[in-house]
N, C-alpha and C. Protein backbone atom coordinates (compact mmCIF):
# COMPACT_ATOMS: atom_id res chain seq x y z
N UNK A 1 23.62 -36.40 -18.12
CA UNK A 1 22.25 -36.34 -17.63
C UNK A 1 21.36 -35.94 -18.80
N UNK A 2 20.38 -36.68 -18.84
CA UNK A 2 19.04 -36.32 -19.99
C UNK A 2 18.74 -35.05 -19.48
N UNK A 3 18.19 -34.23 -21.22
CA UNK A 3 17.18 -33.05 -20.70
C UNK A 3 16.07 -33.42 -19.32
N UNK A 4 15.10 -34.77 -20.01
CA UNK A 4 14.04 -34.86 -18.74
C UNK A 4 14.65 -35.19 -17.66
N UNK A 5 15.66 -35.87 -16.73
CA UNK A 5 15.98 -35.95 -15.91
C UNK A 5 16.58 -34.23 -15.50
N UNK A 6 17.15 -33.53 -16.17
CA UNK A 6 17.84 -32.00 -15.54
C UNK A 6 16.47 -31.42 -14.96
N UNK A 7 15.73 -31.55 -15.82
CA UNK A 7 13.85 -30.75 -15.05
C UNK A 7 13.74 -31.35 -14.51
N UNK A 8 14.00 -32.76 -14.19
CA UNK A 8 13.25 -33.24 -12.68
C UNK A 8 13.72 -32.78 -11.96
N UNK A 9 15.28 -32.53 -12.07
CA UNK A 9 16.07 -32.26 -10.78
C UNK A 9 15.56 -30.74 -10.14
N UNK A 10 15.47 -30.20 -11.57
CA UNK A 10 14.78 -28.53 -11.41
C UNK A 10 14.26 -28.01 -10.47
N UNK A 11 12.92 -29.17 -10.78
CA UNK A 11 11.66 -28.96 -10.51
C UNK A 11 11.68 -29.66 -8.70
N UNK A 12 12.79 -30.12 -8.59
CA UNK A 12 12.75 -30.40 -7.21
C UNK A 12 13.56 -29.67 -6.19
N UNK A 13 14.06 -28.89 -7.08
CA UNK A 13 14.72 -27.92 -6.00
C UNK A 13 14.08 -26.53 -5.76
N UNK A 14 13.24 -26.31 -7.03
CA UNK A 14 12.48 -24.80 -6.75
C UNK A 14 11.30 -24.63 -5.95
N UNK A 15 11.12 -23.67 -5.42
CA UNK A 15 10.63 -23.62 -4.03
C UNK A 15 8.67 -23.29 -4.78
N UNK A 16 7.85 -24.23 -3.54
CA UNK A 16 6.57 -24.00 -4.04
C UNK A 16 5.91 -22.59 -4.36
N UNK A 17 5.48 -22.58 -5.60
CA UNK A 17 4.97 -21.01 -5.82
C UNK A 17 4.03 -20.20 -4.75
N UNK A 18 4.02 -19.03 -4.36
CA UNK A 18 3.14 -18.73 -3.34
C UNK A 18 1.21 -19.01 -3.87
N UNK A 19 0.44 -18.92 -3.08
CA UNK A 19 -0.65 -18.76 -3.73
C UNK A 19 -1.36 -17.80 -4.14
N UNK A 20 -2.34 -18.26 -4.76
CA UNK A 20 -3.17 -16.59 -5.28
C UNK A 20 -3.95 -16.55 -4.12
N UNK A 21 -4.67 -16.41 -3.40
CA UNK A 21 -5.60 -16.41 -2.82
C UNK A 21 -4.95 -16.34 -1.38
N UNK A 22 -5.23 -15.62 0.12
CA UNK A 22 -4.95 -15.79 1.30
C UNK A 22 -6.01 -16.91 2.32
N UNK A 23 -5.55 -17.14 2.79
CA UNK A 23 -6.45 -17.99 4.27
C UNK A 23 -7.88 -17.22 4.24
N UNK A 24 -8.06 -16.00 4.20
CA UNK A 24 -9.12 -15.51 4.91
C UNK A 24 -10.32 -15.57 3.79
N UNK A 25 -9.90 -15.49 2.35
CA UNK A 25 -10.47 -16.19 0.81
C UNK A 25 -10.90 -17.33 0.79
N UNK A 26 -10.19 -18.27 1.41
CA UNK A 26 -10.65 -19.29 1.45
C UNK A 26 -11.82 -19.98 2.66
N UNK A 27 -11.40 -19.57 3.61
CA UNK A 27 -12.81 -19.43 4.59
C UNK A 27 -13.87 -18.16 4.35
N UNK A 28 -13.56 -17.35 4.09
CA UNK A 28 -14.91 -16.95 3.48
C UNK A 28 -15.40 -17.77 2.34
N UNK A 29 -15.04 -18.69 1.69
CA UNK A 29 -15.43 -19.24 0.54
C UNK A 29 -16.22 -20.65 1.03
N UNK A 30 -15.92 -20.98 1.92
CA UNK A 30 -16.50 -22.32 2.76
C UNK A 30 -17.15 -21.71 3.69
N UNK A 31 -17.53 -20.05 3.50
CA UNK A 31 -18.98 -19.41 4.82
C UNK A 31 -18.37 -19.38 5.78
N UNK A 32 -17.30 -19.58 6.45
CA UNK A 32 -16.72 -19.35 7.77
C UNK A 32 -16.58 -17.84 8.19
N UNK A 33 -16.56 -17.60 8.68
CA UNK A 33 -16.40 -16.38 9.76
C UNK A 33 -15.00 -15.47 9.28
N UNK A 34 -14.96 -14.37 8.84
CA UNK A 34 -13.32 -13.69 8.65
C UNK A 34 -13.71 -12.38 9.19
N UNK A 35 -12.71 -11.46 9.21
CA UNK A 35 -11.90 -10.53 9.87
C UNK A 35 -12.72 -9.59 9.09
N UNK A 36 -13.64 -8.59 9.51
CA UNK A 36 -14.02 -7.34 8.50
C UNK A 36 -13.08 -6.60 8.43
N UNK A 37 -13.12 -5.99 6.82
CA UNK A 37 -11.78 -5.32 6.43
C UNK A 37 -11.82 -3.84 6.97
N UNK A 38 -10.86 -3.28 6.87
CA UNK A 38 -10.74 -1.84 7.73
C UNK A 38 -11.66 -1.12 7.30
N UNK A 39 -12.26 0.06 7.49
CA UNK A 39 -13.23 0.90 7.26
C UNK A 39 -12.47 2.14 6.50
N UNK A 40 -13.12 2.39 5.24
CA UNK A 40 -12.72 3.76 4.47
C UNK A 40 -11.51 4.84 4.87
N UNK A 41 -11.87 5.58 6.20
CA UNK A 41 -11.46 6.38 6.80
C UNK A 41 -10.12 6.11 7.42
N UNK A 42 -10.39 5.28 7.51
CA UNK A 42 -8.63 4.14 8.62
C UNK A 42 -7.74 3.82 7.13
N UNK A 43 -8.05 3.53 6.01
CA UNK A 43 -7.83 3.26 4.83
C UNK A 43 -6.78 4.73 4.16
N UNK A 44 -8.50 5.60 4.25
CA UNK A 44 -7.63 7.15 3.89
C UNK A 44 -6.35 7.68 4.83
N UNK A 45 -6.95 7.53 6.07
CA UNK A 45 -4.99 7.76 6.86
C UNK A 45 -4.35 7.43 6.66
N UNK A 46 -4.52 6.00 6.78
CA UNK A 46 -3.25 5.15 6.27
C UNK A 46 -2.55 5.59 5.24
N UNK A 47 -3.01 5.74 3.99
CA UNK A 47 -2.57 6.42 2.65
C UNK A 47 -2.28 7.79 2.86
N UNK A 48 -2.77 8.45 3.56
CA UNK A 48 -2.11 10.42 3.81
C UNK A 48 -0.75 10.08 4.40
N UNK A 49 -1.13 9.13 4.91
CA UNK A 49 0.02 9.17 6.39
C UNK A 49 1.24 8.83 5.65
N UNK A 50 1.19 7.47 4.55
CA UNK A 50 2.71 7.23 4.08
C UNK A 50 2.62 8.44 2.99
N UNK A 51 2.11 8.96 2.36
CA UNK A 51 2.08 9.99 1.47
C UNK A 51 2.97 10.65 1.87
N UNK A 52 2.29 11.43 2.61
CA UNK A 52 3.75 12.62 4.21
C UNK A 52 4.72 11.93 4.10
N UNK A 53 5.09 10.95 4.46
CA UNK A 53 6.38 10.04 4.97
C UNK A 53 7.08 10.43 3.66
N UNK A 54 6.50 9.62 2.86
CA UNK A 54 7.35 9.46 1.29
C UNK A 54 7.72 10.95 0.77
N UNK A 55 6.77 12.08 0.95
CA UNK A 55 6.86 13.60 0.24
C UNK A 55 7.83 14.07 0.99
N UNK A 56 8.21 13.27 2.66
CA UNK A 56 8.97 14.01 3.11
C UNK A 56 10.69 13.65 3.00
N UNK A 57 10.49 12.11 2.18
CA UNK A 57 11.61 11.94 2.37
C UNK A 57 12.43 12.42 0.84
N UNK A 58 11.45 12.57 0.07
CA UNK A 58 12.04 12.84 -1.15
C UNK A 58 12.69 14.43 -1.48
N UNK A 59 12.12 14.85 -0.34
CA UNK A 59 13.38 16.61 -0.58
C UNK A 59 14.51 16.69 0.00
N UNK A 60 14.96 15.25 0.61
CA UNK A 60 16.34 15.40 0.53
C UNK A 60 17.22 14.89 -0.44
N UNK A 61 16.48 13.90 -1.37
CA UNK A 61 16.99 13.59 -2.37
C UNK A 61 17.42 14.74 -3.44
N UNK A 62 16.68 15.71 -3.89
CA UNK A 62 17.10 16.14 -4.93
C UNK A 62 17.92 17.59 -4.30
């Protein structure tokens, strides 16, 4: 088998790269209507909350 034929074969078995961008990027980009993103505060829990989780799981490690 040729080098260029082994990359074709390659290139047809590897799986499509994901994209940069999500669905909701792209309709906001064509003015459509999307999902408002969470608010600050819902943001900061979220982040305390796995904080705790993670601080708590790491004193049984050492």
């Amino acid at each position: 088998m040729s080098a260029p034929a082994a990359l074709l074969a390659l290139a047809c078995y590897t799986a499509a790269p994901a994209p940069l961008v999500g669905s909701d990027v792209h309709r906001a980009l064509r003015g459509e209507a999307v999902a408002a993103a969470p608010a600050r505060q819902a943001v900061a829990e979220a982040v305390r909350d796995a904080a705790a989780l993670h601080s708590r799981g790491r004193r049984h490690g050492r």
